[in-house]
C-alpha atoms as a PDB file:
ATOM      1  CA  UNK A   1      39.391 -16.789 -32.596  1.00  0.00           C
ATOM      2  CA  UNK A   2      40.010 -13.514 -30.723  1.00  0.00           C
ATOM      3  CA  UNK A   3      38.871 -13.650 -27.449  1.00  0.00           C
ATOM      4  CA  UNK A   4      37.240 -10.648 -25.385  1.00  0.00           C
ATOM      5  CA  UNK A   5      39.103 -10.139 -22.198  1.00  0.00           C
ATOM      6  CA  UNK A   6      36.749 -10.097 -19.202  1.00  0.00           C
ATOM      7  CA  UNK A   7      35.906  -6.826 -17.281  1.00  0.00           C
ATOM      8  CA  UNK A   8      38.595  -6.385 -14.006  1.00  0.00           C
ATOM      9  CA  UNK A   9      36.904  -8.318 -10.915  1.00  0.00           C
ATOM     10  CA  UNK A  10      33.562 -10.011 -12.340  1.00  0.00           C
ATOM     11  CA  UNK A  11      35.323 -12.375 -14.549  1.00  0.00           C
ATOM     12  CA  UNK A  12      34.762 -16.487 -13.799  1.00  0.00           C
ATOM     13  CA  UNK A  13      38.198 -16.425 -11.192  1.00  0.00           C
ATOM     14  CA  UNK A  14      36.246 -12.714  -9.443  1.00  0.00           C
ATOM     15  CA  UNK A  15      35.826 -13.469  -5.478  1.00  0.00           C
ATOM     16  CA  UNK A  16      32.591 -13.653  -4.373  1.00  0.00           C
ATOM     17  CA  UNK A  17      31.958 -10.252  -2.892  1.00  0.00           C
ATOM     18  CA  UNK A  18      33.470  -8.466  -6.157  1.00  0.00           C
ATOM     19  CA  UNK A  19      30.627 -10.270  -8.242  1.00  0.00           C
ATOM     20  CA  UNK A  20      28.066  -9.426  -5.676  1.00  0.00           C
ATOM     21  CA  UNK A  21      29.011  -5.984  -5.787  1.00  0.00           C
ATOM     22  CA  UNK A  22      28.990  -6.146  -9.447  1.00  0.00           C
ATOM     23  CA  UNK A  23      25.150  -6.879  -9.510  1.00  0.00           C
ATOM     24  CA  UNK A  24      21.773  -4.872  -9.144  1.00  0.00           C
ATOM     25  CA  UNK A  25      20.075  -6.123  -5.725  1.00  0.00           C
ATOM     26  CA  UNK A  26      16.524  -7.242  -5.896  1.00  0.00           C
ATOM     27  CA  UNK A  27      14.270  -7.902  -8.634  1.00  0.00           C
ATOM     28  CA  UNK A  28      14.507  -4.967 -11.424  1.00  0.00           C
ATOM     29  CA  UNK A  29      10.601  -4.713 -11.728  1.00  0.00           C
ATOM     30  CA  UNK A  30      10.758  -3.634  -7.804  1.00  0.00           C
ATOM     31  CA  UNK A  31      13.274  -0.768  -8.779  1.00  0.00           C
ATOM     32  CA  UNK A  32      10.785   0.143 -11.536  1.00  0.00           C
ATOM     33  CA  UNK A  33       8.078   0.439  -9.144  1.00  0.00           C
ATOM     34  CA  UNK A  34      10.693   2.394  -6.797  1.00  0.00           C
ATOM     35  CA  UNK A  35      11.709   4.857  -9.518  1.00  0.00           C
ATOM     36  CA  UNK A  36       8.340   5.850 -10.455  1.00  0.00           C
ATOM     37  CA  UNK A  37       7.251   6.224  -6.825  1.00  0.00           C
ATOM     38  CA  UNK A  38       9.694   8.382  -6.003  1.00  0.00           C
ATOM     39  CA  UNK A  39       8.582  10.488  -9.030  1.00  0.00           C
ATOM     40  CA  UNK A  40       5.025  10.805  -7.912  1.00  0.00           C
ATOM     41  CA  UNK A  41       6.100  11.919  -4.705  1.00  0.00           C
ATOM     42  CA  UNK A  42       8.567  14.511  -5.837  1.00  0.00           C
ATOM     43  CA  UNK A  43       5.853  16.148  -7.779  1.00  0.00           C
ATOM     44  CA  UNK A  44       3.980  16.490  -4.171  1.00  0.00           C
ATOM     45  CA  UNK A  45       7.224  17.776  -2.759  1.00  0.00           C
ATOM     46  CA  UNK A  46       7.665  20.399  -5.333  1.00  0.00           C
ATOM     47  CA  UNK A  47       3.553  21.058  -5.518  1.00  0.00           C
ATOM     48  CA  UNK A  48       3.942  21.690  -1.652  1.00  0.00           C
ATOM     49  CA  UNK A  49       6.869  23.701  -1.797  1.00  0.00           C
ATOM     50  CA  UNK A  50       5.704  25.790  -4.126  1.00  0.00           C
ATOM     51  CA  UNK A  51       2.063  26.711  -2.239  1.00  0.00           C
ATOM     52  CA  UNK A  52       4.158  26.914   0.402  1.00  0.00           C
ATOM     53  CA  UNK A  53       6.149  29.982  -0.534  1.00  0.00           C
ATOM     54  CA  UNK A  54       2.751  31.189  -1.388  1.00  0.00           C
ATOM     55  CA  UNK A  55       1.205  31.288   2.129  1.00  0.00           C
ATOM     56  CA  UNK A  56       4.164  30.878   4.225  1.00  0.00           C
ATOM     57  CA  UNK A  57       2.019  32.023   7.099  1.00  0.00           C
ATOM     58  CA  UNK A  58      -0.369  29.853   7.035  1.00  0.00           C
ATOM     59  CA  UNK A  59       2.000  27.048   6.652  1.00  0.00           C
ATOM     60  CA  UNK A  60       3.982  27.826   9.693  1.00  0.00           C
ATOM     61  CA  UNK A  61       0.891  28.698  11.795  1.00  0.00           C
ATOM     62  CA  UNK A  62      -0.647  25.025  10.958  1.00  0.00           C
ATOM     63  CA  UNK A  63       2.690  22.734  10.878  1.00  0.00           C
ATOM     64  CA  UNK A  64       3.090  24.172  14.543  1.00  0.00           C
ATOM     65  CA  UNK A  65       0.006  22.239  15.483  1.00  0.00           C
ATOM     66  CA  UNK A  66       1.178  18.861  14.405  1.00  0.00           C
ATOM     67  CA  UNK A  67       2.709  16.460  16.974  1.00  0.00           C
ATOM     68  CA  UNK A  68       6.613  17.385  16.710  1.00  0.00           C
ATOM     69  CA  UNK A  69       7.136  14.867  19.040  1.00  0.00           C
ATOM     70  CA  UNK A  70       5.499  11.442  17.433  1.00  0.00           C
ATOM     71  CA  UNK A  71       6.575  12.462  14.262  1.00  0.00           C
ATOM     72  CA  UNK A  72      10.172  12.204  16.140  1.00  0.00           C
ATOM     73  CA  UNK A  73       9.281   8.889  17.880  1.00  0.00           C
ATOM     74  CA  UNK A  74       8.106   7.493  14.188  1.00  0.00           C
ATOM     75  CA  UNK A  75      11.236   8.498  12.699  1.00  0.00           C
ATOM     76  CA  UNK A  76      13.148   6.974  15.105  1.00  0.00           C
ATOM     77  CA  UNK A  77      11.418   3.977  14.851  1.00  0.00           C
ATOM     78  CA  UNK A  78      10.794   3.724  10.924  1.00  0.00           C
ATOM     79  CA  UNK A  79      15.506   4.150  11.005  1.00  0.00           C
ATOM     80  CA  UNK A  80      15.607   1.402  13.347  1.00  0.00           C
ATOM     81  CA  UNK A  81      13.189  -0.866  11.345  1.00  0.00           C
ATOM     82  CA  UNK A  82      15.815   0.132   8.194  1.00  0.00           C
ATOM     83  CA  UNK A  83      19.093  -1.351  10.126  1.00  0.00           C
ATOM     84  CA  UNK A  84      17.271  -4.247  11.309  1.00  0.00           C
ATOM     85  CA  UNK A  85      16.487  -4.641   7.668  1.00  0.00           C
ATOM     86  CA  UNK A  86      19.749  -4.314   6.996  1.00  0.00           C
ATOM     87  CA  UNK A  87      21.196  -5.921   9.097  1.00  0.00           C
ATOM     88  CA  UNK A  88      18.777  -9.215   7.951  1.00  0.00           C
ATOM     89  CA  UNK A  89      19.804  -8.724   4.591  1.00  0.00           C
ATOM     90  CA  UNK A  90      23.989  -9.020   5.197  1.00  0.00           C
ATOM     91  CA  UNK A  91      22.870 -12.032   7.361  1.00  0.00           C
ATOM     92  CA  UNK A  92      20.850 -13.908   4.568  1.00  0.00           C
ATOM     93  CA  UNK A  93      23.788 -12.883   1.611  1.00  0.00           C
ATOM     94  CA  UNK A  94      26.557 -14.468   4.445  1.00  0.00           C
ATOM     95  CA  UNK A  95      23.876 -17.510   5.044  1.00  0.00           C
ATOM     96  CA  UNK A  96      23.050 -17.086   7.990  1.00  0.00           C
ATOM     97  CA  UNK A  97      19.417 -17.645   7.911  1.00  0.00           C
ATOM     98  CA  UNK A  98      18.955 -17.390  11.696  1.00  0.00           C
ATOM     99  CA  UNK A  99      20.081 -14.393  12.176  1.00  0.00           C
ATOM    100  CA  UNK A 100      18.392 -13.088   9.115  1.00  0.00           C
ATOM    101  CA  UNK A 101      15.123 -14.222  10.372  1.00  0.00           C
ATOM    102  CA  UNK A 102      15.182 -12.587  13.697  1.00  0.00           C
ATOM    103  CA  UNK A 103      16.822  -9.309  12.240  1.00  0.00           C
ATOM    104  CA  UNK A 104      13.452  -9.351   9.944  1.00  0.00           C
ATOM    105  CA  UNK A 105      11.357 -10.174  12.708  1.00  0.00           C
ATOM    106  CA  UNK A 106      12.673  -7.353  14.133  1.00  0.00           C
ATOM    107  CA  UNK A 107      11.803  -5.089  11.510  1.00  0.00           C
ATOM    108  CA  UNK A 108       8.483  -6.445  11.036  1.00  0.00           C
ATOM    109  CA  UNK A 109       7.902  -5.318  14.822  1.00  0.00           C
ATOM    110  CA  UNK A 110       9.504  -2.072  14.916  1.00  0.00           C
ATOM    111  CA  UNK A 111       7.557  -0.994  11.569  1.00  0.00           C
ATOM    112  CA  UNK A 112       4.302  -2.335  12.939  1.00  0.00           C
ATOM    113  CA  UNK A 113       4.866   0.430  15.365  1.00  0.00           C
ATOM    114  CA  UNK A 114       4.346   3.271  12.739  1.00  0.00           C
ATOM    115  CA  UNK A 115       0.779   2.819  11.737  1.00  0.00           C
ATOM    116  CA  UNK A 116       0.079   2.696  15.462  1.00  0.00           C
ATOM    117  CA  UNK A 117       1.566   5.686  16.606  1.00  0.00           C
ATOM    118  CA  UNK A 118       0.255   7.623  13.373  1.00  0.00           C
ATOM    119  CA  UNK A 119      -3.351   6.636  14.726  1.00  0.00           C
ATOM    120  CA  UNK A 120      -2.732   8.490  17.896  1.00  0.00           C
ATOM    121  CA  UNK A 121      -1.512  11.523  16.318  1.00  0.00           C
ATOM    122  CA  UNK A 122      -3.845  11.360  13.519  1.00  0.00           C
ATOM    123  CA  UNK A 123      -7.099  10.958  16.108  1.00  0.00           C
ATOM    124  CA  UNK A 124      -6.366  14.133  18.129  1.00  0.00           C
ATOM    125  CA  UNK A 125      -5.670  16.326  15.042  1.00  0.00           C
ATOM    126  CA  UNK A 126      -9.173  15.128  13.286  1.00  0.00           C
ATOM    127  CA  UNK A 127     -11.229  15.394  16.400  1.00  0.00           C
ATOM    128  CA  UNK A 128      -9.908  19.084  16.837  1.00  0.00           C
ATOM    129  CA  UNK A 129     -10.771  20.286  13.343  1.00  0.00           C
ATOM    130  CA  UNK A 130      -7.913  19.828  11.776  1.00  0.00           C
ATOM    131  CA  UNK A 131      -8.916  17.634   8.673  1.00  0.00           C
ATOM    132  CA  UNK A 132      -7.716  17.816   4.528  1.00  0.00           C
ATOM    133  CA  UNK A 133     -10.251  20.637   4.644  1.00  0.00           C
ATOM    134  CA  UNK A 134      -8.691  22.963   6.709  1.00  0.00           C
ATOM    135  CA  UNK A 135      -6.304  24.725   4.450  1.00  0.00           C
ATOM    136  CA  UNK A 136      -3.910  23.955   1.946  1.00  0.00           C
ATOM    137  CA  UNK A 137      -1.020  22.400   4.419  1.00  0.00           C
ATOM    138  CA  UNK A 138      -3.467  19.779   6.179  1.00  0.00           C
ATOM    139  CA  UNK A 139      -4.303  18.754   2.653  1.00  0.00           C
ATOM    140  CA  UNK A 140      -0.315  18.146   1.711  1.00  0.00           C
ATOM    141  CA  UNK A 141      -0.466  16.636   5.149  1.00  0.00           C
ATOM    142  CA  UNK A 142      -3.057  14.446   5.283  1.00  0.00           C
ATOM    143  CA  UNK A 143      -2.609  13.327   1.493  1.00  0.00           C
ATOM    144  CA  UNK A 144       1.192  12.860   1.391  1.00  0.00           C
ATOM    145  CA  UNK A 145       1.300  11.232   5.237  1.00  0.00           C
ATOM    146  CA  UNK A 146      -1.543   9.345   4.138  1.00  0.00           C
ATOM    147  CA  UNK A 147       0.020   7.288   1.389  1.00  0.00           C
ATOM    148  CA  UNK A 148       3.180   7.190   3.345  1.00  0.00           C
ATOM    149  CA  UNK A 149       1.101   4.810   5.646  1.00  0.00           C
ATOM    150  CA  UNK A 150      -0.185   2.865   3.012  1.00  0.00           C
ATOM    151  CA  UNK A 151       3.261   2.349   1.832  1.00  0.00           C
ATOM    152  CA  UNK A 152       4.265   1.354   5.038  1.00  0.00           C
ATOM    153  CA  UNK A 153       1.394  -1.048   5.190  1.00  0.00           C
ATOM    154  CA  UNK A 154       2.719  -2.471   1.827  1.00  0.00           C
ATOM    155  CA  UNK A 155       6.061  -2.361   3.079  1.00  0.00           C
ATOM    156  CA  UNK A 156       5.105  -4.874   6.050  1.00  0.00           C
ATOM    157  CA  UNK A 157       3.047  -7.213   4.334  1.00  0.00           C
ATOM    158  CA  UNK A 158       6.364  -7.744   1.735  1.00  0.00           C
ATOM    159  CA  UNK A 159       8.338  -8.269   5.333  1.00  0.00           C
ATOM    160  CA  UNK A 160       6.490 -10.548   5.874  1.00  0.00           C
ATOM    161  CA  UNK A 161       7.004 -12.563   3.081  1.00  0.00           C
ATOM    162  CA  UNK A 162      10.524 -12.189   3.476  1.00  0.00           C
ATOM    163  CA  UNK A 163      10.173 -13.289   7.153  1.00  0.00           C
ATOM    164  CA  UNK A 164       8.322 -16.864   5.837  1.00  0.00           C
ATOM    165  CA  UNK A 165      10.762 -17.447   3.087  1.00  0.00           C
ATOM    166  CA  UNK A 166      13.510 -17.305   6.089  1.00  0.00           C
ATOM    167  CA  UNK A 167      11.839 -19.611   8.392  1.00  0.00           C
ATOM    168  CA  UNK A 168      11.299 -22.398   6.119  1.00  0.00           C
ATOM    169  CA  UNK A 169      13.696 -25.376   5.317  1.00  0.00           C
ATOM    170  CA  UNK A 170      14.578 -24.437   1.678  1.00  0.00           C
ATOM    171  CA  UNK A 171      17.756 -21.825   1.366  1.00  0.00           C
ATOM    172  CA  UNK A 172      16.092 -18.399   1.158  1.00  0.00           C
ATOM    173  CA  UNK A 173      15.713 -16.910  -2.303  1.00  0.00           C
ATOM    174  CA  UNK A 174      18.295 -13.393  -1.835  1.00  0.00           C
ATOM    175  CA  UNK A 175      16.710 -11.943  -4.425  1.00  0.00           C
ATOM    176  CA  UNK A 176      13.531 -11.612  -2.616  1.00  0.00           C
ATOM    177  CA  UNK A 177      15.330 -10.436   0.804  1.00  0.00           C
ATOM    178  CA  UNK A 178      16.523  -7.827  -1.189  1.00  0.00           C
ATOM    179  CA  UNK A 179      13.750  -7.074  -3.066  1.00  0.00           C
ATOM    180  CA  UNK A 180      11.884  -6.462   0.378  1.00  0.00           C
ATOM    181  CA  UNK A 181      14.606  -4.226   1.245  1.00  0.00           C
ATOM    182  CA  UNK A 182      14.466  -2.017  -1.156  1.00  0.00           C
ATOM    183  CA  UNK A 183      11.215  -1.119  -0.907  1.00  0.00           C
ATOM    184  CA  UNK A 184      11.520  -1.081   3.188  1.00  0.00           C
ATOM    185  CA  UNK A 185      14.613   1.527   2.096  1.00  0.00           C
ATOM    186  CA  UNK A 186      12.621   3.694   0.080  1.00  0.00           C
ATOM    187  CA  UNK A 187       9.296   4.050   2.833  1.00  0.00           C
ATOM    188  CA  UNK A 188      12.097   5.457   4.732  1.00  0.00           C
ATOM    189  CA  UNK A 189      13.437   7.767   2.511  1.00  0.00           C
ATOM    190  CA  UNK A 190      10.001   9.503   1.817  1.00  0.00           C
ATOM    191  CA  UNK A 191       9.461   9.448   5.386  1.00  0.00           C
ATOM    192  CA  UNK A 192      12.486  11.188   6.145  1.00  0.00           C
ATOM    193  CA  UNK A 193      12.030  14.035   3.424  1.00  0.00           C
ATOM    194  CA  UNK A 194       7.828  14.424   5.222  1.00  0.00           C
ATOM    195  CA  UNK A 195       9.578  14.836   8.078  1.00  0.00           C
ATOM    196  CA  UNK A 196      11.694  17.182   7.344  1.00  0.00           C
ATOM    197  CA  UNK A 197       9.218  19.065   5.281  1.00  0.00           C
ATOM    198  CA  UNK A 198       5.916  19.175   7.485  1.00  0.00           C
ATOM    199  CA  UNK A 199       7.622  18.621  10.867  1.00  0.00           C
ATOM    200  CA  UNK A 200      11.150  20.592  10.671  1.00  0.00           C
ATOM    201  CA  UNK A 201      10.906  23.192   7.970  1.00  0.00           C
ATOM    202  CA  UNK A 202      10.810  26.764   9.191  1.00  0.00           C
END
């Protein structure tokens, strides 16, 4: 009987980084949900972009009135939540479960931050008038920043998870630490493309 010769570097005698490397992190339902997610909010992107051109004025007069400067803090928070994740997630594959529960811990704490700080810029913005009813760009604003957050608030509850299945006596399930990476990875993303497009875009 012929036999089929194995792919180059995933065969039975591969080292163990080759195979990992050879493998789709996470659960594939989670990159499912990640795919489609990202399409919804590409439509926004390109729906925003497009009214944009429209009334550039506008647009420029009322992104100058949101808070550059928490929407700088939250980014740099929301990246530093991402390495800790990161960071967790090389610890748990290397088995070191310690370290992989306090890098997630950290995480947890720096992306616990966001909501927080989005409530203090969201609070002064309503109470001066500025609401979804304003015009077209505190609409995108609201809408898009708003299910950012609830993302975010998704995103942390699946930390946590991640953060109980490293503090117990069983051998964490990677699939799972990955899984909650993943979707940590792609809350940044989006939050890095609102940024750029309601805080930085000129």
């Amino acid at each position: 009987m012929t036999e089929v010769a194995a792919e180059p570097g995933i065969g039975a005698d591969a080292t163990p980084d080759r195979r990992a490397r050879s493998h789709l992190p996470g659960e594939s339902s989670m990159w499912f949900f990640v795919i489609g997610d990202l399409f919804i909010f590409a439509a926004y992107f390109v729906s925003y972009m497009y009214f944009r051109g429209q009334d550039q004025a506008v647009f420029l007069a009322s992104q100058a009135k949101v808070n550059l400067n928490i929407g700088i803090v939250n980014t740099v928070v929301l990246l530093t939540s991402s390495l800790f994740v990161a960071l967790g997630t090389s610890a748990a594959r290397a088995g070191k479960t310690t370290d992989a529960h306090r890098s997630f811990c950290l995480a947890v704490a720096c992306g616990a931050a966001f909501p927080l700080l989005k409530m203090f810029e969201y609070i002064p913005e309503i109470t001066a008038g500025m609401t979804p009813g304003t015009n077209l760009f505190f609409m995108y604003y609201f809408v898009m920043t708003g299910m950012h957050l609830c993302h975010v608030f998704l995103g942390l509850v699946i930390l946590c998870f991640v953060v109980r299945s490293l503090r117990g006596p069983a051998k964490p399930r990677i699939s799972l630490v990955e899984t909650g990476a993943i979707y940590w990875h792609m809350v940044d993303v989006l939050w890095l493309i609102l940024f750029a497009l309601l805080y930085l875009m000129r």
